[in-house]
Each structure stands twice: as C-alpha cells, then as structure tokens.
Protein backbone atom coordinates (compact mmCIF):
# COMPACT_ATOMS: atom_id res chain seq x y z
CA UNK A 1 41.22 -35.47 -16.64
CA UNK A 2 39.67 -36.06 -13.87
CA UNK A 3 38.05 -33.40 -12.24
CA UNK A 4 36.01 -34.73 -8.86
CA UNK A 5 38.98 -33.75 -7.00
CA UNK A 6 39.73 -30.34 -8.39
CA UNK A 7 38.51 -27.99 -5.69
CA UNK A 8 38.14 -25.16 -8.13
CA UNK A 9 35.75 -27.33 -10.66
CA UNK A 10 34.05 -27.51 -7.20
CA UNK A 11 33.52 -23.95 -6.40
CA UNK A 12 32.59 -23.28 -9.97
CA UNK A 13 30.16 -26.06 -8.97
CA UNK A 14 28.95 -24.74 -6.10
CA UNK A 15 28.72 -21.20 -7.62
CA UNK A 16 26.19 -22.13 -10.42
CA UNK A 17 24.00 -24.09 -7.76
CA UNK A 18 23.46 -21.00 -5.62
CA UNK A 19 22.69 -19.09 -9.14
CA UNK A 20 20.34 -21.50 -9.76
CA UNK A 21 18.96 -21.54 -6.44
CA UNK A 22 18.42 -17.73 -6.42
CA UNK A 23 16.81 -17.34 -9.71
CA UNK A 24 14.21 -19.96 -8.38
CA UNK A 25 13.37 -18.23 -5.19
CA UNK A 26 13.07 -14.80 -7.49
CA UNK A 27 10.78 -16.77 -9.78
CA UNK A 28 8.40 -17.43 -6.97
CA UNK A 29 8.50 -14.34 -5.43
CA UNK A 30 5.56 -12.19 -5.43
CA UNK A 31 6.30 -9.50 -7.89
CA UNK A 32 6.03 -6.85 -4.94
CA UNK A 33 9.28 -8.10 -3.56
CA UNK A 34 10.77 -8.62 -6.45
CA UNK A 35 10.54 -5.01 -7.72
CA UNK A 36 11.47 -3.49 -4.11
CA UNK A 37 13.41 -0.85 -4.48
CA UNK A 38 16.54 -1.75 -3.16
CA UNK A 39 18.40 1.75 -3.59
CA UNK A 40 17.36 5.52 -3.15
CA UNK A 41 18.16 5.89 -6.44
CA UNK A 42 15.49 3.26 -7.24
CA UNK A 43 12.43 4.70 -5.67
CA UNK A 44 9.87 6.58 -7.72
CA UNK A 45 8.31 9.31 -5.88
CA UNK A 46 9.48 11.40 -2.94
CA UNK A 47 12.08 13.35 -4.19
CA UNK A 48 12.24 15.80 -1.20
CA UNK A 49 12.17 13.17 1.36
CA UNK A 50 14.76 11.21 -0.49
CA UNK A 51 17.31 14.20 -0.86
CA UNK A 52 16.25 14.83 2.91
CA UNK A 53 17.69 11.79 4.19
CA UNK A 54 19.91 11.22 2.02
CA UNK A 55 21.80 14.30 3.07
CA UNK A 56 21.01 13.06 6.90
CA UNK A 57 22.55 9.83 5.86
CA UNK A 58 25.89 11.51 4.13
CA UNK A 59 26.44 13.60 7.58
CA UNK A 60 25.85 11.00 9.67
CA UNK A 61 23.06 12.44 11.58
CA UNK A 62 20.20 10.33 10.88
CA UNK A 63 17.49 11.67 13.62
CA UNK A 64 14.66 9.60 14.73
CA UNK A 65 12.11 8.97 12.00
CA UNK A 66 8.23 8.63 11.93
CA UNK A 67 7.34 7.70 8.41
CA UNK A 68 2.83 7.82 7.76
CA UNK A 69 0.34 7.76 4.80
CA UNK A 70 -1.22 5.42 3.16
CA UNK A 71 -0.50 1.80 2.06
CA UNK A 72 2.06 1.08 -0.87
CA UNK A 73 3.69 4.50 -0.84
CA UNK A 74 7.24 3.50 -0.05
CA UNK A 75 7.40 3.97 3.07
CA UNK A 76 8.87 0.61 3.96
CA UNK A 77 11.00 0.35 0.62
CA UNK A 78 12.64 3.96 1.40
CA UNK A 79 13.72 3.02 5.07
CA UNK A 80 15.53 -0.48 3.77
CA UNK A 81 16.94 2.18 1.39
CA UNK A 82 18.31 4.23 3.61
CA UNK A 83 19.58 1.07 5.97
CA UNK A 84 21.56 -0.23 2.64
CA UNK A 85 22.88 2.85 1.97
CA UNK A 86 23.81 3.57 5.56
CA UNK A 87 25.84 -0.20 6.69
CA UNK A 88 26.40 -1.74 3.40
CA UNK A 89 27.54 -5.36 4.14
CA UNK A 90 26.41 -5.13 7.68
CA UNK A 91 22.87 -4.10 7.11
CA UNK A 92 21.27 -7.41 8.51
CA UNK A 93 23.38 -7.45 12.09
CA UNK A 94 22.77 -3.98 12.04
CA UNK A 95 18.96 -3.51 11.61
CA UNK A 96 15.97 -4.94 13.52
CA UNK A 97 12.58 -4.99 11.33
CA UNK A 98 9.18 -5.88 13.77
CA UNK A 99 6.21 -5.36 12.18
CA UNK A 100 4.14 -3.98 15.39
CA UNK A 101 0.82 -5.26 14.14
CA UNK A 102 1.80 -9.05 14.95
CA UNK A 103 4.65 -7.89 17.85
CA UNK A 104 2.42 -4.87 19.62
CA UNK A 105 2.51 -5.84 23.07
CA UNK A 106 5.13 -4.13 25.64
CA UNK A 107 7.06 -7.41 26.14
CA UNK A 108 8.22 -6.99 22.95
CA UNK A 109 9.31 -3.65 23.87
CA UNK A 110 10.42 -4.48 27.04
CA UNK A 111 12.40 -7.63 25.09
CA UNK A 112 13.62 -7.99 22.01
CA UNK A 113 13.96 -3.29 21.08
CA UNK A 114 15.73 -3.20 23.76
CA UNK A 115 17.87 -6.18 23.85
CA UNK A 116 18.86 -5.15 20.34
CA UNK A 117 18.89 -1.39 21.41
CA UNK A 118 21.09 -2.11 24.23
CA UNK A 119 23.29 -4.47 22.57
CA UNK A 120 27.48 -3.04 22.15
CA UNK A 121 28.90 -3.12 18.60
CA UNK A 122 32.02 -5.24 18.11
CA UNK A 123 32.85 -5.21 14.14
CA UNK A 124 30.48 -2.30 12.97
CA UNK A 125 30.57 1.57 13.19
CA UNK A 126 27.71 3.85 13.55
CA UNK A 127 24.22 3.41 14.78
CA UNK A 128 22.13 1.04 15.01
CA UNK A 129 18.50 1.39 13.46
CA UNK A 130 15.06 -0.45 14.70
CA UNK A 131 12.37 -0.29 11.94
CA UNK A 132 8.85 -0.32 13.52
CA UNK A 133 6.02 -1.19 10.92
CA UNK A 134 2.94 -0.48 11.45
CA UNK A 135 3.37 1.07 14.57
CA UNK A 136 -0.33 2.71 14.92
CA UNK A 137 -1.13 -0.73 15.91
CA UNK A 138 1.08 -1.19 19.01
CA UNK A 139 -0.68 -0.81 22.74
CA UNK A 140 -0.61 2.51 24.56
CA UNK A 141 1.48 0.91 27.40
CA UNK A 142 3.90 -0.24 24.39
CA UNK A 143 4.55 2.97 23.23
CA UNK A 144 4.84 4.89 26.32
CA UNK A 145 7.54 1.58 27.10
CA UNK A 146 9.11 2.54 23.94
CA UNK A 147 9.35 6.41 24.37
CA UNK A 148 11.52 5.34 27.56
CA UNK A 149 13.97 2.97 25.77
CA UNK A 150 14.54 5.58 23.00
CA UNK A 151 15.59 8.12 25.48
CA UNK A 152 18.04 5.34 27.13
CA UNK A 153 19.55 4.16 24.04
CA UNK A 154 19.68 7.46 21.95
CA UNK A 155 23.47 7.51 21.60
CA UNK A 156 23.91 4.41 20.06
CA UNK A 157 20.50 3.33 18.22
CA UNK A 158 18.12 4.90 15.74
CA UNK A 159 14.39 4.11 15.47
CA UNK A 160 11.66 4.35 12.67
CA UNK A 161 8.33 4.39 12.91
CA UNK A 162 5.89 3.54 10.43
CA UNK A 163 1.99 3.67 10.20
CA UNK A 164 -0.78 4.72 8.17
CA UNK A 165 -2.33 6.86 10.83
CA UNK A 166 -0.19 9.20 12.85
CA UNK A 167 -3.11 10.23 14.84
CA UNK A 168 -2.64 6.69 16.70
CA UNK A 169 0.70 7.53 17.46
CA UNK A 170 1.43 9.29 21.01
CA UNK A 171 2.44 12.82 20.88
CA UNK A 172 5.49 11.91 22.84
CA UNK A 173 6.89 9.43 20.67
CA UNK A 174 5.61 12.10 17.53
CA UNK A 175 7.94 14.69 19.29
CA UNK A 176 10.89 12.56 18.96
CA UNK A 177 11.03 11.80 16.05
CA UNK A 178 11.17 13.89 12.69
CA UNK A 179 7.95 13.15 10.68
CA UNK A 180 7.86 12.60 6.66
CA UNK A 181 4.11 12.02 5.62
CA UNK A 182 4.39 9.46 1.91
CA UNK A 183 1.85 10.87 -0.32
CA UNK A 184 -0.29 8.51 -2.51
CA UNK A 185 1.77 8.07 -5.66
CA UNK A 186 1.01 9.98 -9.02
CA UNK A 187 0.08 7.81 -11.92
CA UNK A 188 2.89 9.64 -13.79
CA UNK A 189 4.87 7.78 -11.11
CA UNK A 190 3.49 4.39 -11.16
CA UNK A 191 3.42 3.93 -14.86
CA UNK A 192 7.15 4.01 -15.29
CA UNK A 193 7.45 0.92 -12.73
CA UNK A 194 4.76 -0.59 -13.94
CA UNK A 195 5.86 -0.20 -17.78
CA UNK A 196 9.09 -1.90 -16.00
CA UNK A 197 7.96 -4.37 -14.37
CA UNK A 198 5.53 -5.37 -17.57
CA UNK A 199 8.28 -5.80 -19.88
CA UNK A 200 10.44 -7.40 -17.54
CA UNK A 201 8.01 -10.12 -16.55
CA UNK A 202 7.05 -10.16 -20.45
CA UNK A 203 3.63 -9.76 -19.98
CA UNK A 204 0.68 -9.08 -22.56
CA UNK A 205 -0.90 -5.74 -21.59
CA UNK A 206 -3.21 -3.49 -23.33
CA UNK A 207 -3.04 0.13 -22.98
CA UNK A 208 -6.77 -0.29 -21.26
CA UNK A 209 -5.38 -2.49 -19.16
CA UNK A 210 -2.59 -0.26 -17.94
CA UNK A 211 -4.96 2.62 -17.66
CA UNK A 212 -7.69 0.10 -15.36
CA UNK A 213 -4.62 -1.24 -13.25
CA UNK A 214 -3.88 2.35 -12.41
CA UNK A 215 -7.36 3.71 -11.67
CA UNK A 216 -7.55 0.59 -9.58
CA UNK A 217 -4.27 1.29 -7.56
CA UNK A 218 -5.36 4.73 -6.40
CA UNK A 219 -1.73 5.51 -5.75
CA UNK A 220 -0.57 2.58 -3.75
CA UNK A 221 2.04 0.74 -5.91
CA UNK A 222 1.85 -2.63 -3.92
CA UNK A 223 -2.19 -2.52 -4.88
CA UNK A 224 -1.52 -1.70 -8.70
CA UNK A 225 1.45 -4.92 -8.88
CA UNK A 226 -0.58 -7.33 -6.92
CA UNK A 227 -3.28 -6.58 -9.10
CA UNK A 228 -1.44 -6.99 -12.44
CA UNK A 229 0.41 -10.41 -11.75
CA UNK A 230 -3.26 -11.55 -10.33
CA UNK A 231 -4.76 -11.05 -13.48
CA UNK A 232 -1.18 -12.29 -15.54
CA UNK A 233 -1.83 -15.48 -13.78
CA UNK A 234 -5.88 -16.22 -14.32
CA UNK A 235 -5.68 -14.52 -17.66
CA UNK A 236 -3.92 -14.49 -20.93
CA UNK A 237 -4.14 -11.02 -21.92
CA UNK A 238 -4.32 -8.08 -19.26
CA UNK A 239 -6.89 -5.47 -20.93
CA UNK A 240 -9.75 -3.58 -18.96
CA UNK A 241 -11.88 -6.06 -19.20
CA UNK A 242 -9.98 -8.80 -17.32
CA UNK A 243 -8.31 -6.23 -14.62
CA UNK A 244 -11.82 -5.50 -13.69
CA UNK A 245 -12.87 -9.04 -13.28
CA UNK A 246 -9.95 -10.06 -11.58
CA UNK A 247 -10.23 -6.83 -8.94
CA UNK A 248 -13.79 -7.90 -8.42
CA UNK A 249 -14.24 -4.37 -9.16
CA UNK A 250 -17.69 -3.13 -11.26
CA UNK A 251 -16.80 -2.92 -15.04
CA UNK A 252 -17.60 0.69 -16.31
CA UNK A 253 -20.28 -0.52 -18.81
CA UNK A 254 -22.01 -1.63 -15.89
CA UNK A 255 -21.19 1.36 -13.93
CA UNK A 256 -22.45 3.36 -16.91
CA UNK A 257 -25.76 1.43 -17.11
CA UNK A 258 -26.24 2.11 -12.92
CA UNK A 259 -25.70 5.53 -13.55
CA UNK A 260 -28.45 5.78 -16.65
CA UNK A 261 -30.69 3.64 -14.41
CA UNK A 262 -30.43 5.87 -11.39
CA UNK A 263 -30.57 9.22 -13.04
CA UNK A 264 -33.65 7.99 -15.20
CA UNK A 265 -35.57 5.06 -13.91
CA UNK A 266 -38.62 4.76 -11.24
CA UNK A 267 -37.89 3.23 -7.79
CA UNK A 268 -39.10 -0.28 -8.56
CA UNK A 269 -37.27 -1.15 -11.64
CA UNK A 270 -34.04 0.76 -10.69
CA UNK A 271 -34.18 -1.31 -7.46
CA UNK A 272 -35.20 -4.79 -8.96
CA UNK A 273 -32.13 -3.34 -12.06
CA UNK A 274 -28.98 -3.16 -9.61
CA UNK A 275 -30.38 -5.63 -7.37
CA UNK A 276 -30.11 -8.50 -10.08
CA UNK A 277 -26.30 -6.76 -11.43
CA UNK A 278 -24.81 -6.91 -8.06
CA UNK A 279 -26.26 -10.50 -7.22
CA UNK A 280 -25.49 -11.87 -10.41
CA UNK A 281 -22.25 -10.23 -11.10
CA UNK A 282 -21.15 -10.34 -7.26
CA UNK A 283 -20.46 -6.57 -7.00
CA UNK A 284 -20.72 -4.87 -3.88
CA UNK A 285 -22.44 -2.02 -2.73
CA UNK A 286 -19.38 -0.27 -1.47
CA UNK A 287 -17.52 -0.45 -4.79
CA UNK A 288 -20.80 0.70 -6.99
CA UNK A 289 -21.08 3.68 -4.00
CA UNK A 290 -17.38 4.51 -4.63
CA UNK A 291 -17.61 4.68 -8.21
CA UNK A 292 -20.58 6.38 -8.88
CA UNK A 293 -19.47 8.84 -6.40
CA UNK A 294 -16.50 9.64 -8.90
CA UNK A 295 -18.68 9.96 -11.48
CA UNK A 296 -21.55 12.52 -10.17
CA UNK A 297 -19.04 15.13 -8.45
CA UNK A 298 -18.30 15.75 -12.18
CA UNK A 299 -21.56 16.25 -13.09
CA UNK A 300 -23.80 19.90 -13.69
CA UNK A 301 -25.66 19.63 -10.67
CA UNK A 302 -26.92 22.57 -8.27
CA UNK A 303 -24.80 22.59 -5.59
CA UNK A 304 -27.59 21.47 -2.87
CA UNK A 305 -28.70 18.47 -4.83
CA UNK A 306 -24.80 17.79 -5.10
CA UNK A 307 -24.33 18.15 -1.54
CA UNK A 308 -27.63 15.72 -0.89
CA UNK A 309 -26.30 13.09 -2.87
CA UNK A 310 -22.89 12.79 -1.62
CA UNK A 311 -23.99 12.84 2.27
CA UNK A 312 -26.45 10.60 1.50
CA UNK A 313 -23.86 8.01 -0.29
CA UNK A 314 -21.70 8.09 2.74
CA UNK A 315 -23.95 7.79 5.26
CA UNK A 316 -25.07 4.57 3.34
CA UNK A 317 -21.30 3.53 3.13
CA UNK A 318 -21.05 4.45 7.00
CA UNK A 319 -23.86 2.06 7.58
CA UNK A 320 -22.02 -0.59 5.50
CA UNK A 321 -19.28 -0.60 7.44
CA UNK A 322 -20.96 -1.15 10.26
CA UNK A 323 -22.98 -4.57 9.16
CA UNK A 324 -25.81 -2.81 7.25
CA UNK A 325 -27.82 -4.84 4.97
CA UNK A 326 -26.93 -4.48 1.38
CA UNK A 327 -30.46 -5.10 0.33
CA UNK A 328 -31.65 -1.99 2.44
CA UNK A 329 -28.28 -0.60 1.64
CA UNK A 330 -29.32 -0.51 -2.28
CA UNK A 331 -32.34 0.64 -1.85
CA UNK A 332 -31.31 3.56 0.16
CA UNK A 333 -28.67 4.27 -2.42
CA UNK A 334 -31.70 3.94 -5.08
CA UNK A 335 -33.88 6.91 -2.62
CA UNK A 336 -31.63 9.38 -2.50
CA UNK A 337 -31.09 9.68 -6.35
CA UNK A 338 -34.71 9.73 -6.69
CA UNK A 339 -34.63 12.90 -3.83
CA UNK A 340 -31.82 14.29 -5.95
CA UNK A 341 -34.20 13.91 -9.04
CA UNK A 342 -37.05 15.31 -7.41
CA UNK A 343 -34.58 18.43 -6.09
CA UNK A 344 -33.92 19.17 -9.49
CA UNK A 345 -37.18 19.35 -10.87
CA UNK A 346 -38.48 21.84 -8.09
C-alpha cells in the first residue's frame, strides 16, 4: 500500500519529527531551564508566597508585584508560574518579559511597556501582565516613566518587578506594588531538586559531592545546577574533590592547612606558605577570606580578638574589591592573624 499520499501517515510523520525535534533542543538545554519550574506546584520553597498568590490568582485580583532577594531563589520561575496558571494557552500573547538590565533606558518604557500596556484585548480575558527583571538596574528617569504608565494602564495590565536590591528601586514604584522578599533557599530545599535532577540526568554523584555542590550554592539553586552539570561535563564522577576544582573554589584540605598555617606559623613562612598555594593552585584571596571567615566565627576566641579578625578580613575584602593587590592583600590577611595571636597571648 502505498502510503506517500495518505495524509494521516503524514501527520503521524510530522508528529514524530517535532518529538524528535523537542527532545533535541531539551538535550541541549542548560539544565537550569530544563528543570524550571513550570507550575506552582513545582517550586520548592516559598510556601507562603505561593499560597499568597495563588489565592490572588483564584480571585482574580492579582495586585502589582515587586519580587527581591538574592540570585536563584525563584523569583523568576514563580512569576512564569503564576502567568501559566493565570492565561493557560494564551500565556505568550498575554505576557511581556524585558529583562531591564539589557532594556533600562526610558525609551523602552516610553516604547515597547507601554505599547504592550496600552494594547486592547481581542480573543483573551483578564489582565495583562509585564514581567520586569532585574529592574534595580533600570535609569531613574525610567522608573519615574514607568510609575506614570502603571497609573495609566492600571485597569487593564499588571506589572512585576524583579531585582536583587529593592533599595535601588524608587519608593514610588515600591508603593505600588505589593512586595514579596525570596529568601536564599534551605539546603533541605535544594537537595530534593537536586536529588531530581541527578537521577534524571543519570549522573554519578557522591554523597561528598552533593554535600560540596550545596555548600557551594549558598542557597541559590541556579548556582548549585550550573555547578553540578559543569563538573558532569569535565568530570566522570562528581565527588568533593572535583566540585571544588571545577568551582575554582579552595579545597578544604587546603583550607585546613591555611588555617593551621595562620593560627601557628611566623609571618615569613605563613606568607611565602599561602603565597605559593594560591599561585600555584590559582585560588583567590577573596574565596580563602570567605572561607576562613566561616571557619574562625566558630572558633573559642575572646570576643575582641574575634571582633579584630573579622573587621580586619573585610576591610581586606573591601580593598579587593576595589583593585587591591592580592600580594599586599595576603599579607595583610597574614598581619592580622598574627595581631589576633598576639591578642590572645596578652
């Protein structure tokens, strides 16, 4: 039989070409959109906020929104949430995503918000919604343009606003909105997606591994999966060992063997000691500063020599971040644990 002509041989065709298509883009994807959450139900942490708008969402009276905290805490992934669950089908023609960091001047404001803002609905009910990312990065002028066309276009469009710092926001665009602040995420939280997203991608992990991943992540979930398909793809086996190399982070044997040196050694060889680790091992001084501050808050020490140390280690990070020299840097770093030493023994 001859089936070149049979239209529904076609669209079976056609049908396992588009399968095939998809699960080729998914393959590529980085594993951070792949895992999105694409459902409330899906998300991980933020519970309250969740149930918040989700109730907001059921009685159709979604408010403006200002979403802020810290990277990879779901503050993007819970908005698309809410847009699915809000238009369904429609949720493309009826949502504008700008990420203000690349679109912050006022024409864009001035342009393409408000085009889309003022824009009648044929085919679709409800609201419209605007999703601003990273809107601590827009202009003054932009946002003062933008508290204007959310007054004007109230009735039939919604906005959210999203940044890491909502001290950069203006308090008259804060005022109209309703503010959530995303907490980092608990590792109690993380592991279950990560666990997921681990077996899922079939992945050989250790236990260490899982546990250096998540010290690594400090809460932000799109840190702790970047991190784990890095080191998938330059190494065979995900355990400490290789998260730490991959992160370009300090192992803690080496961290361990600063911290002897420091609390032990004399100026010249504790210098000449961490000098030679960070240039052979290419660690900075910001990461051995951020670590061993971890480690001596939980150490006995009189609460002045404590306080010495840790205004001393970020006045030496302050200094970094503003083009200090890491060889000075270091030495500093070694000087005030010799003060601390000398503190102690008075």
């Amino acid at each position: 039989m001859d089936v070149s002509n049979d239209p529904a041989a076609k669209a079976m065709d056609s049908d396992a070409a588009a399968r095939a298509l998809a699960l080729a883009a998914s393959s590529t994807l980085p594993w951070v959109e792949k895992y999105r959450p694409s459902s409330l139900d899906e998300l991980v942490a933020h519970e309250d906020i969740v149930s918040i708008l989700t109730t907001l969402i059921e009685s159709n009276k979604l408010p403006h929104l200002l979403f802020y905290g810290p990277p990879g805490t779901g503050k993007t992934s819970t908005i698309l949430a809410c847009a699915r669950k809000l238009y369904g089908p429609t949720f493309s023609s009826m949502t504008l995503e700008l990420n203000a960091s690349d679109d912050r001047g006022i024409d864009v404001v001035r342009d393409q918000i408000k085009e889309f803002a003022g824009t009648k609905r044929l085919f679709s009910s409800g609201v419209k919604l605007v999703i601003l990312d990273e809107a601590d990065a827009m202009t003054s002028d932009a946002q003062f343009a933008l508290r204007r066309v959310i007054e004007r276009h109230t009735r039939h469009t919604r906005f959210c606003l999203i940044c890491n710092y909502v001290g950069k926001i203006i308090p008259a665009l804060q005022s109209r909105c309703t503010r959530f602040r995303f907490a980092p995420l608990r590792p109690d939280q993380i592991r279950s997606r990560l666990a997921h997203v681990i077996a899922s991608e079939k992945v050989d992990a250790t236990p260490a591994g899982e546990q250096a991943i998540l010290n690594l992540g400090q809460g932000d979930m799109r840190r702790v999966l970047n991190l784990l398909q890095s080191t998938h793809m330059a190494h065979v086996k995900v355990d400490e060992d290789t998260v730490y190399l991959t992160a370009g982070a300090p192992l803690v044997s080496d961290v361990d063997a600063a911290q002897q040196w420091l609390m032990t050694g004399n100026i010249r060889d504790v210098v000449n000691l961490m000098q030679n680790m960070t240039v052979t091992k290419g660690y900075a001084i910001g990461d051995m500063i951020t670590e061993l501050t971890l480690r001596i808050i939980k150490l006995d020490m009189p609460p002045t020599v404590l306080a010495h140390l840790l205004e001393a280690l970020s006045d030496i990070e302050h200094r970094m971040a503003f083009g200090g020299t890491e060889q000075l840097q270091l030495a500093a770093l070694v000087g005030a644990f010799i003060i601390a030493r000398h503190m102690m023994g008075s």
